[in-house]
PDB file of N, CA and C in Angstrom:
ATOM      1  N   UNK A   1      37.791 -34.589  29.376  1.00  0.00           N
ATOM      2  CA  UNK A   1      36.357 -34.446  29.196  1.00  0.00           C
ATOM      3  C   UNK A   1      35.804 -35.756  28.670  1.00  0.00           C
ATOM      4  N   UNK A   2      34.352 -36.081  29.056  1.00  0.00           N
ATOM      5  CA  UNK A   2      34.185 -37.320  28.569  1.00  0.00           C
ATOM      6  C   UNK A   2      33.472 -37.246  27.444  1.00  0.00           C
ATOM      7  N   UNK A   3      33.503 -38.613  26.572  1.00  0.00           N
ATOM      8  CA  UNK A   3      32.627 -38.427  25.214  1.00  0.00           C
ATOM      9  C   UNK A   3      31.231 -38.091  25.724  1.00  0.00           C
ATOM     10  N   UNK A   4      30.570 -37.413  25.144  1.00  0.00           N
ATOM     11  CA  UNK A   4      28.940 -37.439  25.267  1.00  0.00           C
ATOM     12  C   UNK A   4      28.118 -39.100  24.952  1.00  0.00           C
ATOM     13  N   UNK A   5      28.744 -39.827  24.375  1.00  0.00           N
ATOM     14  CA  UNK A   5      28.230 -41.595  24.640  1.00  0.00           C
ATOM     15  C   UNK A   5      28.653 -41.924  26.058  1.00  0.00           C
ATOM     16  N   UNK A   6      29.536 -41.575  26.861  1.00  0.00           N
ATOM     17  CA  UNK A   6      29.614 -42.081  28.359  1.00  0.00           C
ATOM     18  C   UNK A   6      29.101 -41.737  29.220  1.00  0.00           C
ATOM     19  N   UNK A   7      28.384 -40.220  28.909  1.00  0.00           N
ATOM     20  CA  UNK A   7      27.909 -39.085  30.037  1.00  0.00           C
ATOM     21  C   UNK A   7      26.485 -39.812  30.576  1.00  0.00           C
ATOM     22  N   UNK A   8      26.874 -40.163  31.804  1.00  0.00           N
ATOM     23  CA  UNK A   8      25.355 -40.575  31.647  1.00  0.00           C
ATOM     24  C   UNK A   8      24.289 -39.226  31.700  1.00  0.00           C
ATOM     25  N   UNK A   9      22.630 -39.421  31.637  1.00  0.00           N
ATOM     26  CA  UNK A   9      21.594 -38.762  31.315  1.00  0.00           C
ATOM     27  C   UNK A   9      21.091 -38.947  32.384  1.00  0.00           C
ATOM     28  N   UNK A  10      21.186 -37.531  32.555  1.00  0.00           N
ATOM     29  CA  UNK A  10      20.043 -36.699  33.796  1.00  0.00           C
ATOM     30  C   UNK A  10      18.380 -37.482  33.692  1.00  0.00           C
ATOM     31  N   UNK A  11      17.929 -37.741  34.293  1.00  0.00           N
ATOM     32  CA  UNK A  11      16.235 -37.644  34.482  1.00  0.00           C
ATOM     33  C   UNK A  11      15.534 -37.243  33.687  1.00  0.00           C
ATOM     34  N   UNK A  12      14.847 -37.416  32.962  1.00  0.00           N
ATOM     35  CA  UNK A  12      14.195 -36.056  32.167  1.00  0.00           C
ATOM     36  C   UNK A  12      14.916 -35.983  30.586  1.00  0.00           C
ATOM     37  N   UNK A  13      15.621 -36.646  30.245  1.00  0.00           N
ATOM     38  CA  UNK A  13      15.866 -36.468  28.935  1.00  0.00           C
ATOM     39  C   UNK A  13      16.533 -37.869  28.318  1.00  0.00           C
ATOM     40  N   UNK A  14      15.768 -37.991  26.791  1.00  0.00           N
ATOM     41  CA  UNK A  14      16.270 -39.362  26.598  1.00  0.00           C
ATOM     42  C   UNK A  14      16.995 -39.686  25.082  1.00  0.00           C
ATOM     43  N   UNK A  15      18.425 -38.904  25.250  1.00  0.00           N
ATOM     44  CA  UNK A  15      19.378 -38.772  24.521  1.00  0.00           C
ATOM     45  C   UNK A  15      20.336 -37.898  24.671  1.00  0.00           C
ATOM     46  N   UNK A  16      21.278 -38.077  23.993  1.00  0.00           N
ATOM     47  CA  UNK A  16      22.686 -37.100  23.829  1.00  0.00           C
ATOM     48  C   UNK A  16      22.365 -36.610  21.947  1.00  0.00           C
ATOM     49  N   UNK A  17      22.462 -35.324  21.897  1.00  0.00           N
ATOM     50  CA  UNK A  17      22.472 -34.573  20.655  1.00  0.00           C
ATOM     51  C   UNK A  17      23.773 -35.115  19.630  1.00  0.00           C
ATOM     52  N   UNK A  18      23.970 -35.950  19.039  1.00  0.00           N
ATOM     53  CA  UNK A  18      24.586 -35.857  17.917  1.00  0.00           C
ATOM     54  C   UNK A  18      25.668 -34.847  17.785  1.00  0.00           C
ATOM     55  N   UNK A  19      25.302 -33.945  17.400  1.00  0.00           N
ATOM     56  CA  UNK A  19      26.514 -32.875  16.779  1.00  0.00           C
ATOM     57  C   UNK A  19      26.866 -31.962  18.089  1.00  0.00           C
ATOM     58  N   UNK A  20      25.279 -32.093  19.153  1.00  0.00           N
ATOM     59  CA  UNK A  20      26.232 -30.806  20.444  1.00  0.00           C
ATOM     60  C   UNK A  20      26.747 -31.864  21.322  1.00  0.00           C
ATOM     61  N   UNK A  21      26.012 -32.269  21.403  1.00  0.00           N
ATOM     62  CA  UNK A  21      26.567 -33.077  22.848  1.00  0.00           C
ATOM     63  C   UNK A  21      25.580 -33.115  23.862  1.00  0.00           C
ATOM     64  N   UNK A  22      25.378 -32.587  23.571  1.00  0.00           N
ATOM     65  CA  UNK A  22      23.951 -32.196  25.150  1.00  0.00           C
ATOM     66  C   UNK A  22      22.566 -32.535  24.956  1.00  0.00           C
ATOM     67  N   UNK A  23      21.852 -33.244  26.271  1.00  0.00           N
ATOM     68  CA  UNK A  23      21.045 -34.127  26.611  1.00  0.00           C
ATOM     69  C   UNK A  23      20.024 -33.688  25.690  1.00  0.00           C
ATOM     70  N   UNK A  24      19.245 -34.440  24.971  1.00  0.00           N
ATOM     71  CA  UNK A  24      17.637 -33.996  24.383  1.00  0.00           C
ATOM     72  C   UNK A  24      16.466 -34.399  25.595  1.00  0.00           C
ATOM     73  N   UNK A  25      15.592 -33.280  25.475  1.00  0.00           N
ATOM     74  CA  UNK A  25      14.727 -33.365  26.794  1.00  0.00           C
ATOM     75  C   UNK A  25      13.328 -34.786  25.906  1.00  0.00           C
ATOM     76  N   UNK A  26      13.276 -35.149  27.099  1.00  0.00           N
ATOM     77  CA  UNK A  26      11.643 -36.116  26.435  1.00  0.00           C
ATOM     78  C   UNK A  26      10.761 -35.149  26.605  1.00  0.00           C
ATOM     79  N   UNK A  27       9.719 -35.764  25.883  1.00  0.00           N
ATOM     80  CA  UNK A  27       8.656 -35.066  25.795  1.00  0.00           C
ATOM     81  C   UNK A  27       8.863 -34.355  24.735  1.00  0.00           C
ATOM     82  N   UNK A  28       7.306 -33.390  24.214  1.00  0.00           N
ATOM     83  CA  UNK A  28       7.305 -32.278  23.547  1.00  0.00           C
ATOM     84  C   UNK A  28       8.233 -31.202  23.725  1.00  0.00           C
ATOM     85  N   UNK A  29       8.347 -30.621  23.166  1.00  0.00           N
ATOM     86  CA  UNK A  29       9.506 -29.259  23.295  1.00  0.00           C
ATOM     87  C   UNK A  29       8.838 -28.213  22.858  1.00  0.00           C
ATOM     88  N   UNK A  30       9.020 -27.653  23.593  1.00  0.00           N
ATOM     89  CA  UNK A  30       7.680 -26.001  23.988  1.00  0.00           C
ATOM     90  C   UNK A  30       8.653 -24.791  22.799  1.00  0.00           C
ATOM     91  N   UNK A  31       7.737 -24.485  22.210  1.00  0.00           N
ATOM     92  CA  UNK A  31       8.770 -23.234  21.267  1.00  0.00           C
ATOM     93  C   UNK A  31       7.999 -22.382  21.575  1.00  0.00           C
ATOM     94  N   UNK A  32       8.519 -20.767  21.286  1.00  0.00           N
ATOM     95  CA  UNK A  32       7.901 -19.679  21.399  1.00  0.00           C
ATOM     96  C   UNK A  32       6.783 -19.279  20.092  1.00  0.00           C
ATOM     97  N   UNK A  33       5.425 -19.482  20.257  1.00  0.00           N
ATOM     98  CA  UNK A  33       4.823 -19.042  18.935  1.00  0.00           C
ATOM     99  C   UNK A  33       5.252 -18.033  17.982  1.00  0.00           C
ATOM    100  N   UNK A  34       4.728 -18.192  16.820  1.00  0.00           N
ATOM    101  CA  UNK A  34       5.276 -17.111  15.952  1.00  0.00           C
ATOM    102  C   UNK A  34       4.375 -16.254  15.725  1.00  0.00           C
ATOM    103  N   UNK A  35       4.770 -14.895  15.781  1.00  0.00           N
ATOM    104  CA  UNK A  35       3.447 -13.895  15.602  1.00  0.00           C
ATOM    105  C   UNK A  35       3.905 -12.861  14.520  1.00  0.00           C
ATOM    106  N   UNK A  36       3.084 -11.908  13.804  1.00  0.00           N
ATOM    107  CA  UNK A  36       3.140 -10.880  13.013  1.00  0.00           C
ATOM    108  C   UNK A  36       4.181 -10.326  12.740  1.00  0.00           C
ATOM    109  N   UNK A  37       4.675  -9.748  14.069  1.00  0.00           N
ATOM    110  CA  UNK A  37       6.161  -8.763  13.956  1.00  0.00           C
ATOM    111  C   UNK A  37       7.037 -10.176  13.530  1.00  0.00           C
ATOM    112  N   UNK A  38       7.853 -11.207  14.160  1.00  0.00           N
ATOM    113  CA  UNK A  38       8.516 -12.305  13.734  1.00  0.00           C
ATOM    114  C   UNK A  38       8.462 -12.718  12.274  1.00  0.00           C
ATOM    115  N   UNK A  39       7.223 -12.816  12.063  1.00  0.00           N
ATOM    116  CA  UNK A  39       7.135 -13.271  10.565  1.00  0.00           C
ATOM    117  C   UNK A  39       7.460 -11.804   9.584  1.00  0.00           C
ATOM    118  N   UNK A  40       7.619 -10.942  10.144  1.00  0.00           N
ATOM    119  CA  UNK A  40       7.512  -9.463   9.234  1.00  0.00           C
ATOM    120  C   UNK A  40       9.134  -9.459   9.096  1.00  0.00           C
ATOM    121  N   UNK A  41       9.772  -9.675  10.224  1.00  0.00           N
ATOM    122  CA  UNK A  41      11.444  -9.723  10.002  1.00  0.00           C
ATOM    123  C   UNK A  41      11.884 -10.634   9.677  1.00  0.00           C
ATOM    124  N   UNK A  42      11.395 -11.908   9.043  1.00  0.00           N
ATOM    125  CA  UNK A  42      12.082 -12.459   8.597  1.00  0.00           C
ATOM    126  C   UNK A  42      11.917 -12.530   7.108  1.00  0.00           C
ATOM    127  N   UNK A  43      10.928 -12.138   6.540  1.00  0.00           N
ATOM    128  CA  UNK A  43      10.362 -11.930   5.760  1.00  0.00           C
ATOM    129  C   UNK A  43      11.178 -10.572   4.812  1.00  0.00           C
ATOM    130  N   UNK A  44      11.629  -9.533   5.917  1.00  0.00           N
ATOM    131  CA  UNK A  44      12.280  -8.651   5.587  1.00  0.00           C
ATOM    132  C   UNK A  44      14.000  -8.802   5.287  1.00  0.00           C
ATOM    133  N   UNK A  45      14.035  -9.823   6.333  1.00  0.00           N
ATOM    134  CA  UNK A  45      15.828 -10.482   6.099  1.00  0.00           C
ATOM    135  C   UNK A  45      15.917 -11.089   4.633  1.00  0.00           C
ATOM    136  N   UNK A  46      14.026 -11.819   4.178  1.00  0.00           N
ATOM    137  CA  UNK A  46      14.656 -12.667   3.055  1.00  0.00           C
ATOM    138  C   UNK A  46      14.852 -11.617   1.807  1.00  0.00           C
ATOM    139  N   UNK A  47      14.231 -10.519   2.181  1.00  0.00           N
ATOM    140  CA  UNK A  47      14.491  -9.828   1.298  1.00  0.00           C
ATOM    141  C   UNK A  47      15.637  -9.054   0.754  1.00  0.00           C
ATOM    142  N   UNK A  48      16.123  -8.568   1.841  1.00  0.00           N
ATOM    143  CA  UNK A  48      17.548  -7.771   1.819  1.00  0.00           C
ATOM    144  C   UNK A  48      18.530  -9.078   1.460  1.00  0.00           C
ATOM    145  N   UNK A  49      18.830 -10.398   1.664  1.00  0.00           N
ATOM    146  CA  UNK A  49      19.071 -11.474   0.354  1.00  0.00           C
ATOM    147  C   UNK A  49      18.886 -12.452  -0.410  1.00  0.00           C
ATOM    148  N   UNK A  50      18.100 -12.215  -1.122  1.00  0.00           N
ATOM    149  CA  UNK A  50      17.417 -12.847  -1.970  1.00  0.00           C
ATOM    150  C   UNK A  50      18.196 -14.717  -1.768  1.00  0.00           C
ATOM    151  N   UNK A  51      19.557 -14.414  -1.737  1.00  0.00           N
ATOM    152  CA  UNK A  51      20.010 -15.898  -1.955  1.00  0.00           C
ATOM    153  C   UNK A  51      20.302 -16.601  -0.816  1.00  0.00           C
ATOM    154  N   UNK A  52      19.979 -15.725   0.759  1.00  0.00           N
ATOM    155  CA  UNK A  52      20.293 -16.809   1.750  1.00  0.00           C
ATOM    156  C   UNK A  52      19.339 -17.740   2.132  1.00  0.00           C
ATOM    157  N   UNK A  53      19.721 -18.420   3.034  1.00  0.00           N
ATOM    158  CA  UNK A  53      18.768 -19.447   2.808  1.00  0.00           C
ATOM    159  C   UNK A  53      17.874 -19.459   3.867  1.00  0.00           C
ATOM    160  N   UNK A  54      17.536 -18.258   4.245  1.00  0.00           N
ATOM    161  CA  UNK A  54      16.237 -17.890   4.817  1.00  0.00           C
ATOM    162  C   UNK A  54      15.056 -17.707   3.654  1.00  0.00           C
ATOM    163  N   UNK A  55      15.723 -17.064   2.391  1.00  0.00           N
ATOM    164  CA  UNK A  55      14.900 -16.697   1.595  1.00  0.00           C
ATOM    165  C   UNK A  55      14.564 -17.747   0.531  1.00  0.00           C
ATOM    166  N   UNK A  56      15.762 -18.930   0.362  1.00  0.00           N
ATOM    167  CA  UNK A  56      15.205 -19.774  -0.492  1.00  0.00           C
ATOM    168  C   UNK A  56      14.993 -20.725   0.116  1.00  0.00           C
ATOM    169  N   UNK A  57      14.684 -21.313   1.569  1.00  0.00           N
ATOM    170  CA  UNK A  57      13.995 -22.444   2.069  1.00  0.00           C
ATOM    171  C   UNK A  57      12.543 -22.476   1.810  1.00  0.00           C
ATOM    172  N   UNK A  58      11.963 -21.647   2.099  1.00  0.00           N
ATOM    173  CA  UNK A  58      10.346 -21.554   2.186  1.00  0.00           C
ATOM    174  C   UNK A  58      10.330 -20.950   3.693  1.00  0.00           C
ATOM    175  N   UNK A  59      11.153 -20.874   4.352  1.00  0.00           N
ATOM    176  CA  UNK A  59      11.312 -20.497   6.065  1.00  0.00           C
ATOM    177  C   UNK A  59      10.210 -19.443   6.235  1.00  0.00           C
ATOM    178  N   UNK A  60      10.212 -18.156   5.066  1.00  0.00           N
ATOM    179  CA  UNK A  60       9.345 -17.674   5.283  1.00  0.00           C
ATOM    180  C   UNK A  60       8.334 -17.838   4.411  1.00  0.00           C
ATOM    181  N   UNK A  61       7.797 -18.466   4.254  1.00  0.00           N
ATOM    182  CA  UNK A  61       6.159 -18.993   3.462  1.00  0.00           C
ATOM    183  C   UNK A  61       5.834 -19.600   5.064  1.00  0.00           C
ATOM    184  N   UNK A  62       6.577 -20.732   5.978  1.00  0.00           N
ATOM    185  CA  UNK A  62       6.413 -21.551   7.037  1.00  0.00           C
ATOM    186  C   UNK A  62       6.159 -20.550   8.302  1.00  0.00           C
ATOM    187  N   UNK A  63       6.751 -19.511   7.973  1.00  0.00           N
ATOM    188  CA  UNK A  63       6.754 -18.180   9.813  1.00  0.00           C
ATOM    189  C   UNK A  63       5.542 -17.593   8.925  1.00  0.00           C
ATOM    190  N   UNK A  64       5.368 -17.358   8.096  1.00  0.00           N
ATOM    191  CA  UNK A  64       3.906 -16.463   7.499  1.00  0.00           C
ATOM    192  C   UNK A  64       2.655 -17.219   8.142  1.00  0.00           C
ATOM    193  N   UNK A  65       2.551 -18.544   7.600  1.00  0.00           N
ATOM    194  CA  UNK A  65       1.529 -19.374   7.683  1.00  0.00           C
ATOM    195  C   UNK A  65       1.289 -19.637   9.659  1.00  0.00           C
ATOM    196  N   UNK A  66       2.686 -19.804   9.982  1.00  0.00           N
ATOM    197  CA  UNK A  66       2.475 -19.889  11.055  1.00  0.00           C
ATOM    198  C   UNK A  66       2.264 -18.796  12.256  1.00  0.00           C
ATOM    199  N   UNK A  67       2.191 -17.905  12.176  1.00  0.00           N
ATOM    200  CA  UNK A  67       1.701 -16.455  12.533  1.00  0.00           C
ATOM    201  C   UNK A  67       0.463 -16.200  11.887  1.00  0.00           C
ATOM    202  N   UNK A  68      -0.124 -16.795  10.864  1.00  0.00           N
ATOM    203  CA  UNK A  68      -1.639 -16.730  10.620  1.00  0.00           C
ATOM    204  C   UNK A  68      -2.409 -17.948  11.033  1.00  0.00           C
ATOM    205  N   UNK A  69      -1.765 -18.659  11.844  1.00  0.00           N
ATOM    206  CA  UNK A  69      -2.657 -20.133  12.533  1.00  0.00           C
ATOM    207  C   UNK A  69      -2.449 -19.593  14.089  1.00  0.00           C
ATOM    208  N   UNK A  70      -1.311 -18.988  14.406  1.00  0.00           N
ATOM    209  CA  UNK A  70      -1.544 -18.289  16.187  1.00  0.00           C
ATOM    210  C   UNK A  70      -2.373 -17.414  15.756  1.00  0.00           C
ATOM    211  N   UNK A  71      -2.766 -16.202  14.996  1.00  0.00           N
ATOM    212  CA  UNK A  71      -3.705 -15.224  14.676  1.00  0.00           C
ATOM    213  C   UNK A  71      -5.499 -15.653  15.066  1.00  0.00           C
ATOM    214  N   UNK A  72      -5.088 -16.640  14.873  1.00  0.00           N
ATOM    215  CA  UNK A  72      -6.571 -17.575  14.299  1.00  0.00           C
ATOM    216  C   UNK A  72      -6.805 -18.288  15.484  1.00  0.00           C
ATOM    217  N   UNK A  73      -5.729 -18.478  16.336  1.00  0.00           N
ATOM    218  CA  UNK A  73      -5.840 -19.479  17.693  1.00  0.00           C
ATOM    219  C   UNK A  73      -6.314 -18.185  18.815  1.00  0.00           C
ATOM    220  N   UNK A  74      -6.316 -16.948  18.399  1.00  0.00           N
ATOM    221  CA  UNK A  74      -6.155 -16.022  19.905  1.00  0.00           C
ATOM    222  C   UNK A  74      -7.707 -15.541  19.957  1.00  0.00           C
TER     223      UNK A  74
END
């Protein structure tokens, strides 16, 4: 198999990932918005443990806020 530094790159993407291996696309990178229900389960994961690190990043203060800026966009 070859290293991911030899592979050359497809069209369309302008890098090799570090830790996977696989091409990073150029451009913006399209994510799925975050909405109500999303932010409600994760919100609910941080709860059931207090110490993972869903619950002590801010991850959910960041899916809250951001499910009340798509709210606001529709």
């Amino acid at each position: 198999m070859a290293d991911a530094i030899d592979t050359p790159l497809a069209a369309g993407f302008s890098a090799v990932g570090v830790m996977s291996g696989r091409p990073i696309p150029k451009g913006p990178i399209m994510s799925t918005p975050m909405h109500r229900e999303a932010a409600a389960r994760i919100a609910h994961a941080a709860e059931r443990d207090p110490d993972s690190d869903t619950a002590t990043s801010g991850f959910v203060d960041r899916a809250d806020a951001a499910a009340e800026r798509n709210d606001n966009d529709d």
